[in-house]
N, C-alpha and C. Protein backbone atom coordinates (compact mmCIF):
# COMPACT_ATOMS: atom_id res chain seq x y z
N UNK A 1 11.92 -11.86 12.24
CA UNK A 1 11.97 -10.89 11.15
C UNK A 1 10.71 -11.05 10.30
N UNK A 2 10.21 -10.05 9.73
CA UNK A 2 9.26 -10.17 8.85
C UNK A 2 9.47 -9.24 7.55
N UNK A 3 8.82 -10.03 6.71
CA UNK A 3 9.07 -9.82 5.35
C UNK A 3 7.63 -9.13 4.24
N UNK A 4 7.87 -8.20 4.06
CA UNK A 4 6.67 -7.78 3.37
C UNK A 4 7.19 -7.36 1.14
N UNK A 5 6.21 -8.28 0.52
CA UNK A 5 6.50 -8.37 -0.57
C UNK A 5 5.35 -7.61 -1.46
N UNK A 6 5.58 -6.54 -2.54
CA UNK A 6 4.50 -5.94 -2.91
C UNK A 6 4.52 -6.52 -4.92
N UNK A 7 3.72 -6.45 -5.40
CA UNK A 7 3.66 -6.60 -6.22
C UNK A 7 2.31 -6.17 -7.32
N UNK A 8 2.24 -6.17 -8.31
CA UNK A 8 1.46 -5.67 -9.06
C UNK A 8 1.32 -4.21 -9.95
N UNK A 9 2.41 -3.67 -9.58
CA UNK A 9 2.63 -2.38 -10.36
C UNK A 9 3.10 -2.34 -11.84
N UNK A 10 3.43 -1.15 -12.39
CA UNK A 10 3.20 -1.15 -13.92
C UNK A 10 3.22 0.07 -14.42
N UNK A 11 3.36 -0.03 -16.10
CA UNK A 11 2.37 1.35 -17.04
C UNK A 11 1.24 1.16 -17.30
N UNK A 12 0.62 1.90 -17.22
CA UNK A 12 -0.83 2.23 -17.35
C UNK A 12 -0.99 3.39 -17.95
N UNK A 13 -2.30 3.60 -18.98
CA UNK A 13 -2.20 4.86 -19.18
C UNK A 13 -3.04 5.73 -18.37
N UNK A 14 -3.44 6.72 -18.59
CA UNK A 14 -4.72 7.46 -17.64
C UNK A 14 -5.89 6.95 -17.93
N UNK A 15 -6.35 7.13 -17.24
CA UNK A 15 -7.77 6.65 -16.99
C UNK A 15 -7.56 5.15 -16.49
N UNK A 16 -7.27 4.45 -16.33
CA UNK A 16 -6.74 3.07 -16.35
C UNK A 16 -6.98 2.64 -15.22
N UNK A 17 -6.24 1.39 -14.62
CA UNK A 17 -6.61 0.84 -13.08
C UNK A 17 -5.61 -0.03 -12.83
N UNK A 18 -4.95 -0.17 -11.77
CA UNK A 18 -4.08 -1.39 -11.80
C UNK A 18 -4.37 -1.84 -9.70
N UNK A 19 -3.65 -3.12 -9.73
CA UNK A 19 -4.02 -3.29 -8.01
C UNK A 19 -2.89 -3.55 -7.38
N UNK A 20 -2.41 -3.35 -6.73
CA UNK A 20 -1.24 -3.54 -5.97
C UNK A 20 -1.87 -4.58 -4.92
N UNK A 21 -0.74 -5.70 -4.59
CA UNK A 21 -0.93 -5.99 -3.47
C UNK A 21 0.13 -6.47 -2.37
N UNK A 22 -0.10 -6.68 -1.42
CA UNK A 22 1.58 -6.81 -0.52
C UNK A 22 1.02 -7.80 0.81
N UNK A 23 1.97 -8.85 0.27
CA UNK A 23 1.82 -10.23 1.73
C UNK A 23 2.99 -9.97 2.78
N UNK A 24 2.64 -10.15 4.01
CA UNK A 24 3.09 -10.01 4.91
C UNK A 24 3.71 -11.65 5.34
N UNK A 25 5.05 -11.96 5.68
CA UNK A 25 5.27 -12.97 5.97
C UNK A 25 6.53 -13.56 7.35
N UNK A 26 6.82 -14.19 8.27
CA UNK A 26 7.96 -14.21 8.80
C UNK A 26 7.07 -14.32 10.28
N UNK A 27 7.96 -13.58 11.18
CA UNK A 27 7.42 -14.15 12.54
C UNK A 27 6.48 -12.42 12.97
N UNK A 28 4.88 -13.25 12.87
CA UNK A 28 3.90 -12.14 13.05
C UNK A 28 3.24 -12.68 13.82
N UNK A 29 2.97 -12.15 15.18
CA UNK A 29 1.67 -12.37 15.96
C UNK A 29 0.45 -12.16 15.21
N UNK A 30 0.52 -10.71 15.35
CA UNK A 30 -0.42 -10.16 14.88
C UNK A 30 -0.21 -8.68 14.21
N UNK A 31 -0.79 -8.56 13.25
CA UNK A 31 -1.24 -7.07 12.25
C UNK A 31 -1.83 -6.09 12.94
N UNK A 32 -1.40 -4.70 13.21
CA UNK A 32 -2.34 -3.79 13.56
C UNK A 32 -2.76 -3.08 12.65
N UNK A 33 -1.85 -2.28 11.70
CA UNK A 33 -2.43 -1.79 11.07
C UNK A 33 -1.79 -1.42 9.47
N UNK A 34 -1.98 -1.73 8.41
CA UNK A 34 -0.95 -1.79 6.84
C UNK A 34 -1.87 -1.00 6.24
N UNK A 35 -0.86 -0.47 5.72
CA UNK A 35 -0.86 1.02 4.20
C UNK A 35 -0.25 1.18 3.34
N UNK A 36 -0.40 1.79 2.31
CA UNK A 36 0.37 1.98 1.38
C UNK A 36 0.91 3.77 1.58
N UNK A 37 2.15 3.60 1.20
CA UNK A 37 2.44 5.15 0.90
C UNK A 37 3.49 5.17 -0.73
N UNK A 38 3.84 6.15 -0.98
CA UNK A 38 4.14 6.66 -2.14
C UNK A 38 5.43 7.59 -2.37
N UNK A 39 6.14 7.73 -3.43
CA UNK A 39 7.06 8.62 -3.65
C UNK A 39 7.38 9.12 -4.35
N UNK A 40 7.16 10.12 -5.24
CA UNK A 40 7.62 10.49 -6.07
C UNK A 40 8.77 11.11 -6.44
N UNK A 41 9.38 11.13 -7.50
CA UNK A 41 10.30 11.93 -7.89
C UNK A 41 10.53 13.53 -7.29
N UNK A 42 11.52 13.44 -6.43
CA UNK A 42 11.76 14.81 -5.95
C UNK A 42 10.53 14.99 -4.83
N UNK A 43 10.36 14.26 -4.36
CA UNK A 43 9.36 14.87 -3.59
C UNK A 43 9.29 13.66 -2.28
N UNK A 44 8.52 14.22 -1.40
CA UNK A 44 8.82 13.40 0.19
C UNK A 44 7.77 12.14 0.02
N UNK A 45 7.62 10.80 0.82
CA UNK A 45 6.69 10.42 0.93
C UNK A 45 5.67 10.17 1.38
N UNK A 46 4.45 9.64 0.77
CA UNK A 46 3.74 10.71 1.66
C UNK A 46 2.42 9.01 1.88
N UNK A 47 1.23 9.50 2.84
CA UNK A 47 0.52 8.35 2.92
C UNK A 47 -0.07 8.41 1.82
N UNK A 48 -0.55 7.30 1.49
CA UNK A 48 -1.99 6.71 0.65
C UNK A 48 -3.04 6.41 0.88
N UNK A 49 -3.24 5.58 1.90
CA UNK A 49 -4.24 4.81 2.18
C UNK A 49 -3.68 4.23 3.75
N UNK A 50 -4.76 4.22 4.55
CA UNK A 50 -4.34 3.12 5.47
C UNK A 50 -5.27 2.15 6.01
N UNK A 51 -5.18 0.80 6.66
CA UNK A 51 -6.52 0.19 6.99
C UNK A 51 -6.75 -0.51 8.24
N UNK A 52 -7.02 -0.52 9.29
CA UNK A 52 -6.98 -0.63 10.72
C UNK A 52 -7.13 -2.42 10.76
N UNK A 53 -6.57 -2.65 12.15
CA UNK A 53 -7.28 -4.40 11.51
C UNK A 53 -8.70 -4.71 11.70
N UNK A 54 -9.34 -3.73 12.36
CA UNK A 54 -10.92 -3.72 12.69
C UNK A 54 -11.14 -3.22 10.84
N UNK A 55 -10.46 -3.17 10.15
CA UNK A 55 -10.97 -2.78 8.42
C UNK A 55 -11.22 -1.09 8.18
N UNK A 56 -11.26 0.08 9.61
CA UNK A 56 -11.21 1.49 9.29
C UNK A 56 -9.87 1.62 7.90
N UNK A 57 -10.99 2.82 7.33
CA UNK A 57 -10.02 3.07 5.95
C UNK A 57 -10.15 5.00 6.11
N UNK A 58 -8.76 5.16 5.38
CA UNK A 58 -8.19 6.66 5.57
C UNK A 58 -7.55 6.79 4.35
N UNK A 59 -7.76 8.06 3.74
CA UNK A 59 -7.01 8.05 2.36
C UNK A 59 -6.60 9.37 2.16
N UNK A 60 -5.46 9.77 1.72
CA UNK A 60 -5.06 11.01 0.79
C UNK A 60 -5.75 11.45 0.00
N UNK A 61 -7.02 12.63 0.53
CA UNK A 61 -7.50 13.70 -0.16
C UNK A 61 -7.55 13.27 -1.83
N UNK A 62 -6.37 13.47 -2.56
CA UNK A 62 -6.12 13.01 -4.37
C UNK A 62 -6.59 12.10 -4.32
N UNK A 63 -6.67 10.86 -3.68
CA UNK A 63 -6.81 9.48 -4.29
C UNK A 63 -8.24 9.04 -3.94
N UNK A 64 -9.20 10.13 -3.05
CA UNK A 64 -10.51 9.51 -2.26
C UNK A 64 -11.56 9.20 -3.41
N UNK A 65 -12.18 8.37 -3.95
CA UNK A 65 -13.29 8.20 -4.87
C UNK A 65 -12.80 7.69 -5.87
N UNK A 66 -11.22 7.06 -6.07
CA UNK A 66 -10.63 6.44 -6.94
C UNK A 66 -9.67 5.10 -6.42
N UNK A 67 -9.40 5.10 -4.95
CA UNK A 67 -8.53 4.38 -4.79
C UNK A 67 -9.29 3.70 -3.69
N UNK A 68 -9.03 2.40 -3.58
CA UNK A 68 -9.84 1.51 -2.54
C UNK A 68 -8.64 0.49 -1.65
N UNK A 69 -8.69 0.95 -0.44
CA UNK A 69 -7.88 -0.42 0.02
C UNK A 69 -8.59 -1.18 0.89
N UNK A 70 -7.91 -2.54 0.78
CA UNK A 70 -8.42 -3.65 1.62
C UNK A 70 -7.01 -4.42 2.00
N UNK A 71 -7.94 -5.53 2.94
CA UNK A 71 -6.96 -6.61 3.76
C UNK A 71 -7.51 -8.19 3.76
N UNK A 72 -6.78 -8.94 3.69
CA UNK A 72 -7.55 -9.52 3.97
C UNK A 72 -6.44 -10.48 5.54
N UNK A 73 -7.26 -10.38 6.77
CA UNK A 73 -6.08 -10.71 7.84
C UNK A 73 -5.48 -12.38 7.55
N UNK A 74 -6.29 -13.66 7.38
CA UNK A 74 -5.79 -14.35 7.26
C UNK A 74 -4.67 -14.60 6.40
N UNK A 75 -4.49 -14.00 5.41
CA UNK A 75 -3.39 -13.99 3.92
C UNK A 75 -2.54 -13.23 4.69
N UNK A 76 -2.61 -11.79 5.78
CA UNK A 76 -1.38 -11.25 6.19
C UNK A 76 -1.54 -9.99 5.27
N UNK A 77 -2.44 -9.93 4.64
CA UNK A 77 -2.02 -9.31 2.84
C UNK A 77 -2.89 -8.07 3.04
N UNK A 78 -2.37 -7.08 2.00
CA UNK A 78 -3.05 -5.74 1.60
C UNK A 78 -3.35 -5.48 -0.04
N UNK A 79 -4.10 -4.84 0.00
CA UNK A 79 -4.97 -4.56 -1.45
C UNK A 79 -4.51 -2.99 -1.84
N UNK A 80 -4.47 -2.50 -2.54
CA UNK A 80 -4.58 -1.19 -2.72
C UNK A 80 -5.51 -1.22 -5.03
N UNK A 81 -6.52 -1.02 -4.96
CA UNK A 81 -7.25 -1.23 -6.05
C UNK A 81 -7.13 0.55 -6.46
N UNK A 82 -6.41 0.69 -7.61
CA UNK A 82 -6.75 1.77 -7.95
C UNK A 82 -7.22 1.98 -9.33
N UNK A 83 -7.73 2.85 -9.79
CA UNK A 83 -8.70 3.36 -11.14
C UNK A 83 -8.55 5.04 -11.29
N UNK A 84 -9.07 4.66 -12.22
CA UNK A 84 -9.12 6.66 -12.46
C UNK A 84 -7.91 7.11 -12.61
N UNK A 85 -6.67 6.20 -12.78
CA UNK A 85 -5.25 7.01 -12.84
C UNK A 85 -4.98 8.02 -13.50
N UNK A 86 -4.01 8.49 -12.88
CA UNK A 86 -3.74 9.94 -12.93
C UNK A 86 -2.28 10.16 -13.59
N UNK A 87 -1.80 11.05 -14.35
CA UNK A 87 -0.46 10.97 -14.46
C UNK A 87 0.41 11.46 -13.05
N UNK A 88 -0.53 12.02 -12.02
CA UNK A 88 0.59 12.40 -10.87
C UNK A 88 0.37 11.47 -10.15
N UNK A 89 -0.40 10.59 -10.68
CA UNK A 89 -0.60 9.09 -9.38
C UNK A 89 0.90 8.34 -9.51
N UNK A 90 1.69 8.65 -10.69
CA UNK A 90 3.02 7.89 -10.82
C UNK A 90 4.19 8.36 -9.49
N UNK A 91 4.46 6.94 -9.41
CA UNK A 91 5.67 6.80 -8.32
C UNK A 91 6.08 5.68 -7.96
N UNK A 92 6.92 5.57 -6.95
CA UNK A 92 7.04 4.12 -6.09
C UNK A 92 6.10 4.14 -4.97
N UNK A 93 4.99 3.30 -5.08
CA UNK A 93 4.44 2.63 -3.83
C UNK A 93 4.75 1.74 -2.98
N UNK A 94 4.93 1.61 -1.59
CA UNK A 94 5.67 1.34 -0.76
C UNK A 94 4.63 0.66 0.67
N UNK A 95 4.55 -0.68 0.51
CA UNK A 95 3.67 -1.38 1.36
C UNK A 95 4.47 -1.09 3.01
N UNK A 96 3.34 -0.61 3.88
CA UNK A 96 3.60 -0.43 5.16
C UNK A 96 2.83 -1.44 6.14
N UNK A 97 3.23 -2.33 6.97
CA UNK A 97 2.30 -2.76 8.33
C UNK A 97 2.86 -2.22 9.65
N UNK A 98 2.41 -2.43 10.54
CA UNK A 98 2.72 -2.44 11.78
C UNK A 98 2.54 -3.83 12.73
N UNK A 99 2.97 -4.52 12.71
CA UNK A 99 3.02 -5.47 13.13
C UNK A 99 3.52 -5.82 14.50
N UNK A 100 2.73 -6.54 15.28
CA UNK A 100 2.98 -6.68 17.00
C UNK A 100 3.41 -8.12 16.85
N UNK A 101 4.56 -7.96 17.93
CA UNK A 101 5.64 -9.29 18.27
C UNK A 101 6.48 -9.24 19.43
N UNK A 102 6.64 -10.29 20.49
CA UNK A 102 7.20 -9.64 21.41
C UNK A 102 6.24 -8.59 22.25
N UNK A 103 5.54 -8.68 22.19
CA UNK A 103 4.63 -7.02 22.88
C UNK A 103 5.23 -6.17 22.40
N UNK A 104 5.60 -5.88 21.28
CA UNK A 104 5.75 -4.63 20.80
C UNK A 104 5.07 -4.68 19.00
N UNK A 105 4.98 -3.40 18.80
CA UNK A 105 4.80 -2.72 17.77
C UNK A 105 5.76 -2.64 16.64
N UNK A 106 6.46 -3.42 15.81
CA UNK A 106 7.15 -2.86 14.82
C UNK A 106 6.78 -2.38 13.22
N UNK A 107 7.32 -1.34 13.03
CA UNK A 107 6.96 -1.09 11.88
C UNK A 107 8.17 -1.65 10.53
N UNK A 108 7.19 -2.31 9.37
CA UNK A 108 8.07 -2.75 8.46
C UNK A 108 7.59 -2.35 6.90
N UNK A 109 8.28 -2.05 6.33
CA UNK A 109 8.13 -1.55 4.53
C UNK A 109 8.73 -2.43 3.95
N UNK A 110 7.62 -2.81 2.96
CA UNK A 110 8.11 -3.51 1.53
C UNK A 110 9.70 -2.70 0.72
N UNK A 111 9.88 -3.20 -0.47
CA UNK A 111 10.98 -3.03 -1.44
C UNK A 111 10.55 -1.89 -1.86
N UNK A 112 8.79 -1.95 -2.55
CA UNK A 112 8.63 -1.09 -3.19
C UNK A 112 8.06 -1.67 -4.56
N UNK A 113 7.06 -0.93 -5.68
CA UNK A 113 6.82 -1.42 -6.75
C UNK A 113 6.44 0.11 -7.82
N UNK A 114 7.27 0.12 -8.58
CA UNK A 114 6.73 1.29 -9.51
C UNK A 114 5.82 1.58 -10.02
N UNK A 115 4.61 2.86 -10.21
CA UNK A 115 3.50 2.95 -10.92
C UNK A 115 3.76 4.33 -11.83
N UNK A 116 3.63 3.66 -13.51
CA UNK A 116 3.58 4.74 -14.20
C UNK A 116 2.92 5.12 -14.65
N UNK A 117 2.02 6.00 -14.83
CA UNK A 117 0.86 6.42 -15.78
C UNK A 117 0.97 7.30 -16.42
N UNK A 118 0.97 7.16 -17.97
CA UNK A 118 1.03 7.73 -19.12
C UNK A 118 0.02 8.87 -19.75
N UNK A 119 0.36 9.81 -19.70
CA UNK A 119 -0.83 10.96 -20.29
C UNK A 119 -1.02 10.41 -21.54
């Protein structure tokens, strides 16, 4: 089983910055590929960011030139650095990996960590 823990969320007001980050822990070969995604109120969730284990990065259109993610593989761990907040940047962010075990692929999500940003 593996266990993914996120932490670092908050109020913030706009303009502001806060970093999320999420360790990966339990029985992992190996990482292919961890992201963050998001949820808002009434609404579906959707990606954020994602980061390959070769380090390729992909981001949601809203967040490109404000939001930065990283990894770092030995820690297991993901970064998500954001700035420039937005009041629609608020939601639950939701740490994603994909993780190979067994020869397979499983996918696993964090708890979750709230981000509020205040107009």
């Amino acid at each position: 089983q593996v266990q993914l823990v996120e932490s670092g969320g908050g109020l913030v007001q706009a303009g502001g910055s806060l970093r999320l980050s999420c360790a990966a822990s339990g029985r992992i070969f190996s990482i292919n590929h961890m992201g963050w995604y998001r949820q808002a109120p009434g609404k579906q969730r959707e990606l954020v960011a994602v980061i390959s284990s070769g380090g390729s990065t992909n981001y949601v259109d809203s967040v490109k030139g404000r939001f930065i993610i990283s990894r770092d593989n030995a820690k297991n761990s993901v970064y998500l650095q954001m700035s420039s907040l937005k009041p629609e940047d608020t939601a639950v962010y939701y740490c994603n990996a994909g993780v190979v075990a067994d020869r397979s692929l499983f996918e696993y999500w964090g708890p979750g960590t709230q981000v509020t940003v205040s107009s």
